[in-house]
C-alpha atoms as a PDB file:
ATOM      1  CA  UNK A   1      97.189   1.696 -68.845  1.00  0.00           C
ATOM      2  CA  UNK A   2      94.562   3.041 -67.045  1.00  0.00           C
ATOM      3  CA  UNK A   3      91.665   0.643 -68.272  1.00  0.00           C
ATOM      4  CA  UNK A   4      93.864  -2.558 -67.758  1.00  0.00           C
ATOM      5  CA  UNK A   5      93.979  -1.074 -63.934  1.00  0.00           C
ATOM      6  CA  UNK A   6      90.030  -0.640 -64.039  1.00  0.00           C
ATOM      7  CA  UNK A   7      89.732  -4.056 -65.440  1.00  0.00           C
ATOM      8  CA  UNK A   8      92.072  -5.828 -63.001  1.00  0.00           C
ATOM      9  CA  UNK A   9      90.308  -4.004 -59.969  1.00  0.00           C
ATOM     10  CA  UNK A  10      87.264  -5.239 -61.674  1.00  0.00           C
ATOM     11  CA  UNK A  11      88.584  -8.873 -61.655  1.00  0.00           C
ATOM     12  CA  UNK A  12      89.507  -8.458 -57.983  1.00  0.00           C
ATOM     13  CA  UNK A  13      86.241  -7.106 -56.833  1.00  0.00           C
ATOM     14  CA  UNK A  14      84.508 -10.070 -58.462  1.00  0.00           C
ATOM     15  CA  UNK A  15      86.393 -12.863 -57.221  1.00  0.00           C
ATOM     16  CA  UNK A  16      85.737 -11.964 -53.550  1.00  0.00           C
ATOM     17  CA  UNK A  17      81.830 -12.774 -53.936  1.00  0.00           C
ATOM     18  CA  UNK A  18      83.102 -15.862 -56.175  1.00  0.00           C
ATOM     19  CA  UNK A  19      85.007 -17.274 -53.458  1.00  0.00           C
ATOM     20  CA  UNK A  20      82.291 -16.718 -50.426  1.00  0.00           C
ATOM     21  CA  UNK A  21      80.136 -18.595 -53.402  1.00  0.00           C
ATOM     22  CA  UNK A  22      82.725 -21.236 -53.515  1.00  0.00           C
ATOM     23  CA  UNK A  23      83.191 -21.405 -49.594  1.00  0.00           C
ATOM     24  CA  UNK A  24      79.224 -21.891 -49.524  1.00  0.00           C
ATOM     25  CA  UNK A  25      79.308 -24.536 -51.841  1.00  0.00           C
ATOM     26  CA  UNK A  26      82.469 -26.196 -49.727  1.00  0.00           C
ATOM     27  CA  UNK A  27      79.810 -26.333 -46.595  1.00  0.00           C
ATOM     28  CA  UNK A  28      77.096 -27.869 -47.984  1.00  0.00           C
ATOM     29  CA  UNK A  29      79.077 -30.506 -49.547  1.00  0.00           C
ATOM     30  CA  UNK A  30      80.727 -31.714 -46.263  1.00  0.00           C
ATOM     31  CA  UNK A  31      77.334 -31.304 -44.544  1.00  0.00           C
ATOM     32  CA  UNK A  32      75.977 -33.514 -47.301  1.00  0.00           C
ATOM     33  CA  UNK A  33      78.542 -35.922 -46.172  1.00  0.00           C
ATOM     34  CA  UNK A  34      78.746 -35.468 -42.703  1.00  0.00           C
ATOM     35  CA  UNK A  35      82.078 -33.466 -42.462  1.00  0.00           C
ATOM     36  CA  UNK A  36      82.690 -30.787 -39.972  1.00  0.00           C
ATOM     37  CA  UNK A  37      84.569 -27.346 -41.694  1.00  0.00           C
ATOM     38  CA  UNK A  38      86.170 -24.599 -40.298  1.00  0.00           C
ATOM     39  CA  UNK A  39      85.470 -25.962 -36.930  1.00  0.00           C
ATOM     40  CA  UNK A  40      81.454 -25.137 -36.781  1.00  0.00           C
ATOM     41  CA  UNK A  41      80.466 -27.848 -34.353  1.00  0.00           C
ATOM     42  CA  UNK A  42      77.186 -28.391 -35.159  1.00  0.00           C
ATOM     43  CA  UNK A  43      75.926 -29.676 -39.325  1.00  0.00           C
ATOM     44  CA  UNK A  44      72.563 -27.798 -39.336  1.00  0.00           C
ATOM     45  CA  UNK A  45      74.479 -24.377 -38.400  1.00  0.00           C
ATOM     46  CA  UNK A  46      77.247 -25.607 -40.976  1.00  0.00           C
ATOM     47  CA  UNK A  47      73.818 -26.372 -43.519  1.00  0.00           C
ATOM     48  CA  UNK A  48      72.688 -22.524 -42.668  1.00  0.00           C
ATOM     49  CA  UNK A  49      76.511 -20.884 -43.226  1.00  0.00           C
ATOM     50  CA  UNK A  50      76.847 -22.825 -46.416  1.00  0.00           C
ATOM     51  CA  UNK A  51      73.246 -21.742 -47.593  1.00  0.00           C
ATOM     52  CA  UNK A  52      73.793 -17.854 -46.772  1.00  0.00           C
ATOM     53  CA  UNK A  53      76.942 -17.937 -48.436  1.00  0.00           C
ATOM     54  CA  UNK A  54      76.321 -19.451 -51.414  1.00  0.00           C
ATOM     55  CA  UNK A  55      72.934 -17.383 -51.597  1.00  0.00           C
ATOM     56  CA  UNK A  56      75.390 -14.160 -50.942  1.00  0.00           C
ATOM     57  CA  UNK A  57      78.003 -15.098 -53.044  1.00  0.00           C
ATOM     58  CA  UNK A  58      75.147 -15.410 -56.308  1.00  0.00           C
ATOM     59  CA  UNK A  59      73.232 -12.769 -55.483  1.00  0.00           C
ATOM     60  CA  UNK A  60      76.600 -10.516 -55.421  1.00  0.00           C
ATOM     61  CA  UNK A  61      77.945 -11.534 -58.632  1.00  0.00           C
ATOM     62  CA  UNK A  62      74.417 -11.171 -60.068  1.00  0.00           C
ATOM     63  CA  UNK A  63      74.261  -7.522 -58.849  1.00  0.00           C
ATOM     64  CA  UNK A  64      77.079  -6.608 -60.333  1.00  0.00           C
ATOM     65  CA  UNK A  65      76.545  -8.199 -63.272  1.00  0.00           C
ATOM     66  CA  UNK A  66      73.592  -6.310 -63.422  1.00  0.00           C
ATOM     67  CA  UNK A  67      74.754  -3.154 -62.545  1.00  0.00           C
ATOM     68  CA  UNK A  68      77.777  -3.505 -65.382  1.00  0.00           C
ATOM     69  CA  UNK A  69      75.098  -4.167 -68.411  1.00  0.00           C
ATOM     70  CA  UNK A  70      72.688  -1.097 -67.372  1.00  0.00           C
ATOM     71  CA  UNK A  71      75.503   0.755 -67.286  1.00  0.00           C
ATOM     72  CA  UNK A  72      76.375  -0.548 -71.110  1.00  0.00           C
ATOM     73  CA  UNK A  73      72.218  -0.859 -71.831  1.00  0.00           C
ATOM     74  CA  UNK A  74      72.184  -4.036 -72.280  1.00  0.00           C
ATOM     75  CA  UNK A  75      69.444  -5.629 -70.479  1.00  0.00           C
ATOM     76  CA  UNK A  76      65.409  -5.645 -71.489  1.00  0.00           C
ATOM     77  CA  UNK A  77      63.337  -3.155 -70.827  1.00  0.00           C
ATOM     78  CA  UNK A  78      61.615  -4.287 -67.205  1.00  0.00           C
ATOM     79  CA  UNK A  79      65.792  -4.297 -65.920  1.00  0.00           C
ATOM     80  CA  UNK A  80      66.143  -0.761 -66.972  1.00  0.00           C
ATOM     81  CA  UNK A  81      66.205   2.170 -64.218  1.00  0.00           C
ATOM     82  CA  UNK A  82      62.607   4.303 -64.328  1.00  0.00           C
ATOM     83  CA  UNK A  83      63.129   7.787 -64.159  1.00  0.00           C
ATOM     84  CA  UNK A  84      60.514   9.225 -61.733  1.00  0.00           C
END
């Protein structure tokens, strides 16, 4: 019982950066064709929201990602944690 918890916070924790990913992704498209979102009222500040969240979104998922297989050791060597 207790892993299926650990796995569904998991889940949970992952989708937020997923979404913000998603939202990113949402912004640049309507920028691309010339739609304003959310009510930002100008496209280049809608281009730079899209582009940080998209950028935030990966590099979150990423980190955890690589967090979770150092954990399990299984990245290459040059991903490992030195030990000063």
């Amino acid at each position: 019982m207790r892993e299926s918890l650990t796995r569904m916070l998991a889940f949970v924790v992952i989708l937020i950066p997923i979404s913000l990913a998603v939202i990113g992704i949402k912004l640049l498209r309507d920028t691309l064709f010339l739609i304003h979102s959310f009510g930002i009222p100008y496209l280049p500040l809608q281009l730079l929201i899209g582009l940080l969240s998209l950028g935030a979104g990966f590099y979150l998922v990423g980190s955890f990602v690589l967090f979770r297989d150092r954990k399990h050791e299984k990245v290459q060597g040059r991903f490992l944690k030195r030990k000063v």
